[in-house]
PDB file of N, CA and C in Angstrom:
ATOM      1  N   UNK A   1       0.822  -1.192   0.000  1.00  0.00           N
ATOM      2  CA  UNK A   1       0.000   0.000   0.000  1.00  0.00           C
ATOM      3  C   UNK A   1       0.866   1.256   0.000  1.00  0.00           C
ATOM      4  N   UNK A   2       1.991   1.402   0.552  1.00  0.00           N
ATOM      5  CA  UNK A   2       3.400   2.539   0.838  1.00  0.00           C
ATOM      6  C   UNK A   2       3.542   2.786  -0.544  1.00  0.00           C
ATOM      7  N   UNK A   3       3.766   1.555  -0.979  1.00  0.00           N
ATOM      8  CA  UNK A   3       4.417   2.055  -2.735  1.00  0.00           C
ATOM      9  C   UNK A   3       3.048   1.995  -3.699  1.00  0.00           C
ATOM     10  N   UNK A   4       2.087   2.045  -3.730  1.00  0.00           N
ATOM     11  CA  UNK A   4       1.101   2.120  -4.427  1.00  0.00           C
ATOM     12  C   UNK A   4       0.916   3.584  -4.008  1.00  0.00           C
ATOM     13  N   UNK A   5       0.804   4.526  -2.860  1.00  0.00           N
ATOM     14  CA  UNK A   5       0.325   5.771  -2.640  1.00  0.00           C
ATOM     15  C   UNK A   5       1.879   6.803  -2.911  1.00  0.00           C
ATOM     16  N   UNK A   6       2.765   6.080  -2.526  1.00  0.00           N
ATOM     17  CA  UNK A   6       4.011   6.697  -3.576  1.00  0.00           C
ATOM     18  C   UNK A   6       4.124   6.895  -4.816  1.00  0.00           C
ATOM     19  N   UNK A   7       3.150   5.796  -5.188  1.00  0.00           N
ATOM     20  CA  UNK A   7       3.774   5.959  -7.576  1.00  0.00           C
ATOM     21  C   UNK A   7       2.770   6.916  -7.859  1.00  0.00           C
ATOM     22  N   UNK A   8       1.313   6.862  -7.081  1.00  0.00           N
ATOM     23  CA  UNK A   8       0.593   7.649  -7.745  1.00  0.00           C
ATOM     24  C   UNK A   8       0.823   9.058  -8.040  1.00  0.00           C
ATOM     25  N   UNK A   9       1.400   9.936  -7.109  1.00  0.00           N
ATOM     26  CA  UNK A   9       1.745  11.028  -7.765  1.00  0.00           C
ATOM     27  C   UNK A   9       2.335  10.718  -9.901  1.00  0.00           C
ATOM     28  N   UNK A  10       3.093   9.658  -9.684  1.00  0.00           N
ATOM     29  CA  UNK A  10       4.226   9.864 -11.290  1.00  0.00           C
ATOM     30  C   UNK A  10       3.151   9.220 -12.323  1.00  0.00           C
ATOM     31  N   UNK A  11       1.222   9.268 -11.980  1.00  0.00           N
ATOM     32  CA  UNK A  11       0.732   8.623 -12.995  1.00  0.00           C
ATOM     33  C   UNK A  11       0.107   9.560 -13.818  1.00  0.00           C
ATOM     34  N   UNK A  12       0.200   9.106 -15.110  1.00  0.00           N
ATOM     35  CA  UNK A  12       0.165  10.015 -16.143  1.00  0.00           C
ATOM     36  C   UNK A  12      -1.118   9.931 -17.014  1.00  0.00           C
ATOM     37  N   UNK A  13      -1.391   8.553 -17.189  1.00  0.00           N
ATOM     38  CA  UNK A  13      -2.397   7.862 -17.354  1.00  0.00           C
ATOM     39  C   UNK A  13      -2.912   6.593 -16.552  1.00  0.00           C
ATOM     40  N   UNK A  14      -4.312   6.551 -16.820  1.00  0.00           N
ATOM     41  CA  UNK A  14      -4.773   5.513 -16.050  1.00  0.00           C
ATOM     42  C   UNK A  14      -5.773   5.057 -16.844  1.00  0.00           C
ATOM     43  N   UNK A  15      -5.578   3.785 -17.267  1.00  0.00           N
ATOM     44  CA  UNK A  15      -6.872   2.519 -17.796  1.00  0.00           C
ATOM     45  C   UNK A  15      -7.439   2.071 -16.699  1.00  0.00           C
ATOM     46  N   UNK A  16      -8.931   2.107 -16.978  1.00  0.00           N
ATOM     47  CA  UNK A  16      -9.756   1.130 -16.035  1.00  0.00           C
ATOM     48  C   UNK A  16     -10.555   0.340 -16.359  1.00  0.00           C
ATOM     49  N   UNK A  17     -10.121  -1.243 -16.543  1.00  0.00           N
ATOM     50  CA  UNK A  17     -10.682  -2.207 -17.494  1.00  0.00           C
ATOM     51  C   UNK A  17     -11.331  -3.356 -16.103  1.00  0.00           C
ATOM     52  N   UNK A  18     -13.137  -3.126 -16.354  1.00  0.00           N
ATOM     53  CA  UNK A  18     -13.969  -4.043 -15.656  1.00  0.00           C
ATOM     54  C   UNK A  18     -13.793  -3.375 -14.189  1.00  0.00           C
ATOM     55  N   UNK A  19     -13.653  -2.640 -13.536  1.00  0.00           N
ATOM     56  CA  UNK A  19     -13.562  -2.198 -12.640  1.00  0.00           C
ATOM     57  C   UNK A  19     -14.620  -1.087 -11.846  1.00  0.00           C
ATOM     58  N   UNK A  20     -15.467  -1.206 -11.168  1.00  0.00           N
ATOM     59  CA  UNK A  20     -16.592  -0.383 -11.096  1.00  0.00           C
ATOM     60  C   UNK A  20     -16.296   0.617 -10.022  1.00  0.00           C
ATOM     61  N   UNK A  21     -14.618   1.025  -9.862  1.00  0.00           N
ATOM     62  CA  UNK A  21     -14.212   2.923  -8.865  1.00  0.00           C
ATOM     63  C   UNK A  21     -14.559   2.411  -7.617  1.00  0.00           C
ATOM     64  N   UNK A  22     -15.058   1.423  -7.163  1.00  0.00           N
ATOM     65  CA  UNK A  22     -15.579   1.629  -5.647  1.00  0.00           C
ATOM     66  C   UNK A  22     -14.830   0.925  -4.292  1.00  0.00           C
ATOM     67  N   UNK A  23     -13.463   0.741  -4.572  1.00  0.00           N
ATOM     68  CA  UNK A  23     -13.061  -0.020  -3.240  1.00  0.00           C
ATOM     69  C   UNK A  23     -12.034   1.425  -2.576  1.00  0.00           C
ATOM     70  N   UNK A  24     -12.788   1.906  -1.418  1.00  0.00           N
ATOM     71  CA  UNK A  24     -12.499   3.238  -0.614  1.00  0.00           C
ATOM     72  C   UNK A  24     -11.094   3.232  -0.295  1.00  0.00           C
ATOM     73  N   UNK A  25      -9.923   1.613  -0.472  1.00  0.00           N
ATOM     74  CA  UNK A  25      -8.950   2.427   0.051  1.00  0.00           C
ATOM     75  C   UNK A  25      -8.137   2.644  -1.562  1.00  0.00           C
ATOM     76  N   UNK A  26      -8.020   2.525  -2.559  1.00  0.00           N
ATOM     77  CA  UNK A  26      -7.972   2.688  -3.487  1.00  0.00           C
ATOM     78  C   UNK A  26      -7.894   4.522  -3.976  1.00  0.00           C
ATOM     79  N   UNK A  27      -9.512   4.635  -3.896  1.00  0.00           N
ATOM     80  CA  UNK A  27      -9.899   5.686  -4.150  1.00  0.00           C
ATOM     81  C   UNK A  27      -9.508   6.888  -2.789  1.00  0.00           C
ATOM     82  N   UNK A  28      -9.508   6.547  -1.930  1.00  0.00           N
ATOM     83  CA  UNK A  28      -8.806   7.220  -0.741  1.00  0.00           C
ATOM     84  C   UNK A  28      -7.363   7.812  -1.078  1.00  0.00           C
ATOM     85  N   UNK A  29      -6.542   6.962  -1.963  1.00  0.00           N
ATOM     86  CA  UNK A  29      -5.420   7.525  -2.023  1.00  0.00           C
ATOM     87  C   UNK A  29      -5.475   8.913  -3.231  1.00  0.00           C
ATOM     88  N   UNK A  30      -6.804   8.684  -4.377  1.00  0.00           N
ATOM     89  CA  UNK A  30      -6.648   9.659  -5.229  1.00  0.00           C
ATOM     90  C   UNK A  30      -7.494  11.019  -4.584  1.00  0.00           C
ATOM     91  N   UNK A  31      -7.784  10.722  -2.884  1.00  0.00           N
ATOM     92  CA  UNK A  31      -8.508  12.379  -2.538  1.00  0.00           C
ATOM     93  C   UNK A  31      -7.431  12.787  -1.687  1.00  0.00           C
ATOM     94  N   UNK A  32      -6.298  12.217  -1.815  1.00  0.00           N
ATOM     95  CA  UNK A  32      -4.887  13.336  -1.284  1.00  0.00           C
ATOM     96  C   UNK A  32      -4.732  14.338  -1.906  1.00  0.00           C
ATOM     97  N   UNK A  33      -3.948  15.238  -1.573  1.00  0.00           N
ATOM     98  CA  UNK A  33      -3.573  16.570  -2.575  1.00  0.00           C
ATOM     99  C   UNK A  33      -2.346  15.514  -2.960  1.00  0.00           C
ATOM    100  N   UNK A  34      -2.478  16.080  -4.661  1.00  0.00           N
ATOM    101  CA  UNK A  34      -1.075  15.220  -5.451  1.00  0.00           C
ATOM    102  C   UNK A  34      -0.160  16.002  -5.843  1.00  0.00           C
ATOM    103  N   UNK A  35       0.226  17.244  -5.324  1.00  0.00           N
ATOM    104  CA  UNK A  35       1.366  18.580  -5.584  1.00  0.00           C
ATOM    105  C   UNK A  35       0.822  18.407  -7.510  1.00  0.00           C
ATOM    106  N   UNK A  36      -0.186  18.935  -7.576  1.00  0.00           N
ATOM    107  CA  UNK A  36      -0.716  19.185  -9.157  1.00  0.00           C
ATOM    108  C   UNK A  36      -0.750  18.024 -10.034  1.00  0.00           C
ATOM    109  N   UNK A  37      -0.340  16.788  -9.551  1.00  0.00           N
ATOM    110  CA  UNK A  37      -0.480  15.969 -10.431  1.00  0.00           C
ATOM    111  C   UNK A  37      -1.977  14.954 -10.955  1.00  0.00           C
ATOM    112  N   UNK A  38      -2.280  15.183 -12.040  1.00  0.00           N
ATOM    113  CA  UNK A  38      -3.351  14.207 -12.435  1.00  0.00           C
ATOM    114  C   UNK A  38      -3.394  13.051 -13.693  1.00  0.00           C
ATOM    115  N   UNK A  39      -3.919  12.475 -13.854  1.00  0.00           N
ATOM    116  CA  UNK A  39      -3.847  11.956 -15.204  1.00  0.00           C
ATOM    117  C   UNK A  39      -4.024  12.641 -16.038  1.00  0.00           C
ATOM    118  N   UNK A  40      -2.967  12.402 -17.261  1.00  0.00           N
ATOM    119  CA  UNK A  40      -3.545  13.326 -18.350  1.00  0.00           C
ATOM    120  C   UNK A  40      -4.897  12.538 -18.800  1.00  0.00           C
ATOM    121  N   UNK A  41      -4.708  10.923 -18.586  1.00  0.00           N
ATOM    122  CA  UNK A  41      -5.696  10.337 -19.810  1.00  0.00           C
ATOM    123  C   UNK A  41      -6.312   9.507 -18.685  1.00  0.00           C
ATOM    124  N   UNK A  42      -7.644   9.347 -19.106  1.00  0.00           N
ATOM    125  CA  UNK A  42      -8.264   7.992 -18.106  1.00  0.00           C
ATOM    126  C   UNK A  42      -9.204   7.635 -19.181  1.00  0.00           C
ATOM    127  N   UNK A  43      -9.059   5.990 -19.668  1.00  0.00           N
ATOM    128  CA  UNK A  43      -9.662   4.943 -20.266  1.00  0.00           C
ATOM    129  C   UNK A  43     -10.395   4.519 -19.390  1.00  0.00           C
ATOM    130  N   UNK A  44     -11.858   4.186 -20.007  1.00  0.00           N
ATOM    131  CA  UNK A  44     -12.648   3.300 -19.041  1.00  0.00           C
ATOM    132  C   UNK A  44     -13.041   2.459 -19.825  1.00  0.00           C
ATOM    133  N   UNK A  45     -12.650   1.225 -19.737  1.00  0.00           N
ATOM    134  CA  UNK A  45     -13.433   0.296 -20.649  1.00  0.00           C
ATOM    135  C   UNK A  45     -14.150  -0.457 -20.052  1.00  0.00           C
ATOM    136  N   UNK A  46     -15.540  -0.536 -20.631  1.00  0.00           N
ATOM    137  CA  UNK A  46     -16.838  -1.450 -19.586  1.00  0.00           C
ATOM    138  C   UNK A  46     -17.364  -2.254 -20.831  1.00  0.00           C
ATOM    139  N   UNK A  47     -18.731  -3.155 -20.465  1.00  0.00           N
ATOM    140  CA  UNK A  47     -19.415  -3.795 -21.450  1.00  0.00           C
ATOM    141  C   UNK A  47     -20.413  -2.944 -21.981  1.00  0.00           C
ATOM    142  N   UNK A  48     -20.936  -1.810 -21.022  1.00  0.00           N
ATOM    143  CA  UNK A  48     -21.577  -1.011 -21.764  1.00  0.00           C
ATOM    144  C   UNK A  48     -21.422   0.502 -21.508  1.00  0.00           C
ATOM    145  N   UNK A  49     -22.204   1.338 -22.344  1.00  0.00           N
ATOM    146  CA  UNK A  49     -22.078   2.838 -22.231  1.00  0.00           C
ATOM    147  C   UNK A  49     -22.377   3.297 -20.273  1.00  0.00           C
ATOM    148  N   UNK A  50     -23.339   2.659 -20.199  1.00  0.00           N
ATOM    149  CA  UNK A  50     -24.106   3.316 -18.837  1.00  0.00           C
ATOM    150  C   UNK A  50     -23.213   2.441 -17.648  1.00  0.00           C
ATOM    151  N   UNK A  51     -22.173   1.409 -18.025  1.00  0.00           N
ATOM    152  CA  UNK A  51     -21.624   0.686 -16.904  1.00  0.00           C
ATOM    153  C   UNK A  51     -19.931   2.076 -16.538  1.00  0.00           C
ATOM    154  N   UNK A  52     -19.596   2.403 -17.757  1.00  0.00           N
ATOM    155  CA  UNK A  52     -18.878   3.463 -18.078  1.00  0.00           C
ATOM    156  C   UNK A  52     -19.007   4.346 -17.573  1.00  0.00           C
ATOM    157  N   UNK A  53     -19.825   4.741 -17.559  1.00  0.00           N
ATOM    158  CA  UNK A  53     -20.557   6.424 -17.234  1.00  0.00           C
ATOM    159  C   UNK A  53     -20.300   6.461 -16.074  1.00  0.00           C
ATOM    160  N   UNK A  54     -21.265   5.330 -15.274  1.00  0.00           N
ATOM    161  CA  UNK A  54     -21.128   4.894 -13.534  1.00  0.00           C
ATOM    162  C   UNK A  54     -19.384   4.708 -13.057  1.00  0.00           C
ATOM    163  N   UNK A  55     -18.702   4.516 -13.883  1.00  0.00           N
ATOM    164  CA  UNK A  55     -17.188   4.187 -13.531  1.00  0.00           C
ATOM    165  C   UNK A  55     -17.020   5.539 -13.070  1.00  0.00           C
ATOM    166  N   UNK A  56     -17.115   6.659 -14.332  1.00  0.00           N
ATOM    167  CA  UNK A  56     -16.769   7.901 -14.558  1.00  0.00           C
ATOM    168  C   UNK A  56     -17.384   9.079 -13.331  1.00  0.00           C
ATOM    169  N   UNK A  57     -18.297   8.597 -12.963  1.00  0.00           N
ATOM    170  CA  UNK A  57     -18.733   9.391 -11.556  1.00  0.00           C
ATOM    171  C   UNK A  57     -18.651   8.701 -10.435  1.00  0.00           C
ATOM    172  N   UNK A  58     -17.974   7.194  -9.957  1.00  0.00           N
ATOM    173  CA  UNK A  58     -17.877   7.261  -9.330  1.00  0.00           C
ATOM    174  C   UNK A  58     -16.050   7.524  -9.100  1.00  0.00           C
ATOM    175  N   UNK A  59     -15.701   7.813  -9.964  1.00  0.00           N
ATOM    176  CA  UNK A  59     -14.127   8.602 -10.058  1.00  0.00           C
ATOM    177  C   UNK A  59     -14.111  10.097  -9.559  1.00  0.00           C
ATOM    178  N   UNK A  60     -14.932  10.448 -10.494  1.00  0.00           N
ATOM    179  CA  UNK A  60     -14.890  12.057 -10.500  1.00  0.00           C
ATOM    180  C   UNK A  60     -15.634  12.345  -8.661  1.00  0.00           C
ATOM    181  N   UNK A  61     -16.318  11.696  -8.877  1.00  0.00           N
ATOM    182  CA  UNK A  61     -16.993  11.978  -6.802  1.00  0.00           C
ATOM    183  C   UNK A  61     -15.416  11.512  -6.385  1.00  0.00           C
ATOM    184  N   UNK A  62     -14.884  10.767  -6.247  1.00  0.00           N
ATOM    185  CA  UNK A  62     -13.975  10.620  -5.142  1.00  0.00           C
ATOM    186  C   UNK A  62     -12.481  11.689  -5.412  1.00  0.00           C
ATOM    187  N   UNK A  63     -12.839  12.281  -6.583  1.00  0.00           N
ATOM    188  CA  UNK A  63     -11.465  13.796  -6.850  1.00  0.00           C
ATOM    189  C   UNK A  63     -10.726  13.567  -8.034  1.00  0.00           C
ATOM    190  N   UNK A  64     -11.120  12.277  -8.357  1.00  0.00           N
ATOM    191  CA  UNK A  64     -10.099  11.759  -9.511  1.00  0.00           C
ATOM    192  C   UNK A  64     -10.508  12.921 -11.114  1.00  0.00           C
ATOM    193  N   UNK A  65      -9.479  13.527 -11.660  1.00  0.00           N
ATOM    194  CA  UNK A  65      -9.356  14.105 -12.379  1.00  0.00           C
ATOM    195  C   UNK A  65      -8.609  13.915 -13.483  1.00  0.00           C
ATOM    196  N   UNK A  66      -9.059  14.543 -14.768  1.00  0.00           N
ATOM    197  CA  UNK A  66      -8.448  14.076 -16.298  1.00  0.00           C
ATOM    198  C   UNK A  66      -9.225  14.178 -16.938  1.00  0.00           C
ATOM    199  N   UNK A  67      -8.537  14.023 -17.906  1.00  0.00           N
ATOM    200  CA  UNK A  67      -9.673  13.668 -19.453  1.00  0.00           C
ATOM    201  C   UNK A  67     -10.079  12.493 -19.487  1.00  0.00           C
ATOM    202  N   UNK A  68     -11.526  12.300 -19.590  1.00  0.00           N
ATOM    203  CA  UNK A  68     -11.850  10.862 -19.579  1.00  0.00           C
ATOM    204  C   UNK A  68     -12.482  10.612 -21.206  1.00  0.00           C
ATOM    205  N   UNK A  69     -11.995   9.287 -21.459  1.00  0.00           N
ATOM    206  CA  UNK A  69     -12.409   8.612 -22.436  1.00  0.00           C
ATOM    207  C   UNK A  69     -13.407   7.189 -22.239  1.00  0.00           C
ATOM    208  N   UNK A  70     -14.065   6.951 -22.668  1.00  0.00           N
ATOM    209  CA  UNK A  70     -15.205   5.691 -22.709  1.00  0.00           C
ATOM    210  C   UNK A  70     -15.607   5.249 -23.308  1.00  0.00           C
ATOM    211  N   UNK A  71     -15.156   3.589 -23.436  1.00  0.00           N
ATOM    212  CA  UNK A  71     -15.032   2.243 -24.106  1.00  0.00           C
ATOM    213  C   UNK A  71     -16.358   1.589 -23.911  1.00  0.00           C
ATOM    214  N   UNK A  72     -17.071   1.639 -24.725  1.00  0.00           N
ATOM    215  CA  UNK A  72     -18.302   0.362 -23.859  1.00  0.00           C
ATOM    216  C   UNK A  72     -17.948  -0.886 -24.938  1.00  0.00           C
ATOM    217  N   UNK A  73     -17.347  -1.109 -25.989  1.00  0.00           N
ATOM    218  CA  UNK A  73     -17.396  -2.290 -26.799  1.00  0.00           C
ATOM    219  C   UNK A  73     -16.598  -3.352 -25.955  1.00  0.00           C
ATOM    220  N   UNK A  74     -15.914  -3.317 -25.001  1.00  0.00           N
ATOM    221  CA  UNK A  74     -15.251  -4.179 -24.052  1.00  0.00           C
ATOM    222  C   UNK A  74     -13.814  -4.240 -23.965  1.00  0.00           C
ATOM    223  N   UNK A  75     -13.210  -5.205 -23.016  1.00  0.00           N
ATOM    224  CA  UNK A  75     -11.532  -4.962 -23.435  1.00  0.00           C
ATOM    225  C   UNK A  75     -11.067  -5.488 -24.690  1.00  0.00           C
ATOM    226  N   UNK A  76     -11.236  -6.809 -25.472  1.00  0.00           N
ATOM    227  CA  UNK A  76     -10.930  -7.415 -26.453  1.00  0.00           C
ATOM    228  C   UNK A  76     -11.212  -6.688 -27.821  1.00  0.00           C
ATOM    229  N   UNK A  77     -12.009  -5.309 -27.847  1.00  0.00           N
ATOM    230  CA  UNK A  77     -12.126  -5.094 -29.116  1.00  0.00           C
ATOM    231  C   UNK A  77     -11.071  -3.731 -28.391  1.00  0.00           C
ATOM    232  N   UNK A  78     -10.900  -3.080 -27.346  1.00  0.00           N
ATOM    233  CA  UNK A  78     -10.225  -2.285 -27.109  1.00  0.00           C
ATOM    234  C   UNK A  78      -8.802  -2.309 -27.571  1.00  0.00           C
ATOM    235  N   UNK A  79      -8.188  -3.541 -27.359  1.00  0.00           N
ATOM    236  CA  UNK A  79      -7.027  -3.922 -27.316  1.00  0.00           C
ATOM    237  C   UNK A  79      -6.406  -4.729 -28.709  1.00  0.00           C
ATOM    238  N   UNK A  80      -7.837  -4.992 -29.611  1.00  0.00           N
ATOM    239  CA  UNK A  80      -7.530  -5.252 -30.873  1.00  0.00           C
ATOM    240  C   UNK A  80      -7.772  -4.201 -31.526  1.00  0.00           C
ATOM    241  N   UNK A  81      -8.291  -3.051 -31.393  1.00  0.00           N
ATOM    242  CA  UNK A  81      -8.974  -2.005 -32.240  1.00  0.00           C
ATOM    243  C   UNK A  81      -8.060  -0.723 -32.343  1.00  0.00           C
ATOM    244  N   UNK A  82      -7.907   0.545 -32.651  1.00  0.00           N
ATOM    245  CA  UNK A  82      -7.191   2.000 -32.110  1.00  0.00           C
ATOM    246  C   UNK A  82      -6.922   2.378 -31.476  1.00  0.00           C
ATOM    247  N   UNK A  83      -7.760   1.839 -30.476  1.00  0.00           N
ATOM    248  CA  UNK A  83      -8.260   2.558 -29.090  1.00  0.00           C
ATOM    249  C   UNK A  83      -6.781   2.571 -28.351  1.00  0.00           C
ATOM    250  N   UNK A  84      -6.548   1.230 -28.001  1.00  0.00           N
ATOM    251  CA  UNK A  84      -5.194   1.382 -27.085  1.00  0.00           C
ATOM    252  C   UNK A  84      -4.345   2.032 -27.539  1.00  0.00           C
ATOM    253  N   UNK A  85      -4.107   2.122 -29.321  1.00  0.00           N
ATOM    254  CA  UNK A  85      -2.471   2.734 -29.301  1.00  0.00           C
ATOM    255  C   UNK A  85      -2.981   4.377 -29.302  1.00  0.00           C
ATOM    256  N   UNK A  86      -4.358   4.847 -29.541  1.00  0.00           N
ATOM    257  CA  UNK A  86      -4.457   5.978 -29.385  1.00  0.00           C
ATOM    258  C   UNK A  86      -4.554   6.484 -27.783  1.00  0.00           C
ATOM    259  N   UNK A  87      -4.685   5.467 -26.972  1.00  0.00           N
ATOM    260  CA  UNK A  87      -4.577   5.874 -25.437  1.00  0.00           C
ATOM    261  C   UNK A  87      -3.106   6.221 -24.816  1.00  0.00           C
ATOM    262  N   UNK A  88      -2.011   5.139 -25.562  1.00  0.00           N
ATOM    263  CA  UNK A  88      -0.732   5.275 -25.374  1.00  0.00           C
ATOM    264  C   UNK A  88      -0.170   6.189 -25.802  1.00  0.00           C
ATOM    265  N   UNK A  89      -0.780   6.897 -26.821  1.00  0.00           N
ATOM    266  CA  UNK A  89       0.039   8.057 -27.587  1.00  0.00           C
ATOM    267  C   UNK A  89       0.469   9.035 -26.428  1.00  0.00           C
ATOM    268  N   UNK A  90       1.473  10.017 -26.636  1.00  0.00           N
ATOM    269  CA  UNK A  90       2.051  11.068 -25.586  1.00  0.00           C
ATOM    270  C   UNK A  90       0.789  12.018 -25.847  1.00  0.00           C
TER     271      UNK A  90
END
């Protein structure tokens, strides 16, 4: 948990594949002050639009900040499709 609330300041981006934002100590670490740091990019990839959406607020309620992007076709077309290398881009 030491080095998980240490790296987060150096994250730049963040994918969130099947994951529904809600385990508090997780999200606890992104309502620290991060000396200005946020993601530039946050991927959400779900099975659908409205499972997405729910990712996306329950991020943004707990402080998490960025540009968000949203996947509902799933991870396998994510990761065969644009999507990822356009997420990786600088």
């Amino acid at each position: 948990m030491a080095q998980l609330e240490a790296d987060i300041p150096l994250v730049t981006k963040l994918l969130v594949i099947g994951w529904r934002a809600t385990e508090p100590h997780f999200l606890e670490f992104w309502k620290k002050p991060r000396a200005g740091s946020v993601p530039d990019k946050i991927a959400i990839v779900a099975g659908g639009s409205g499972q997405a959406e729910q990712v996306q607020e329950n991020l943004m309620a707990a402080g998490v900040q960025g540009k968000f992007d949203l996947f509902d076709s799933g991870f396998s077309q994510f990761v065969t499709g644009p999507e990822l290398a356009r997420f990786l881009e600088d």
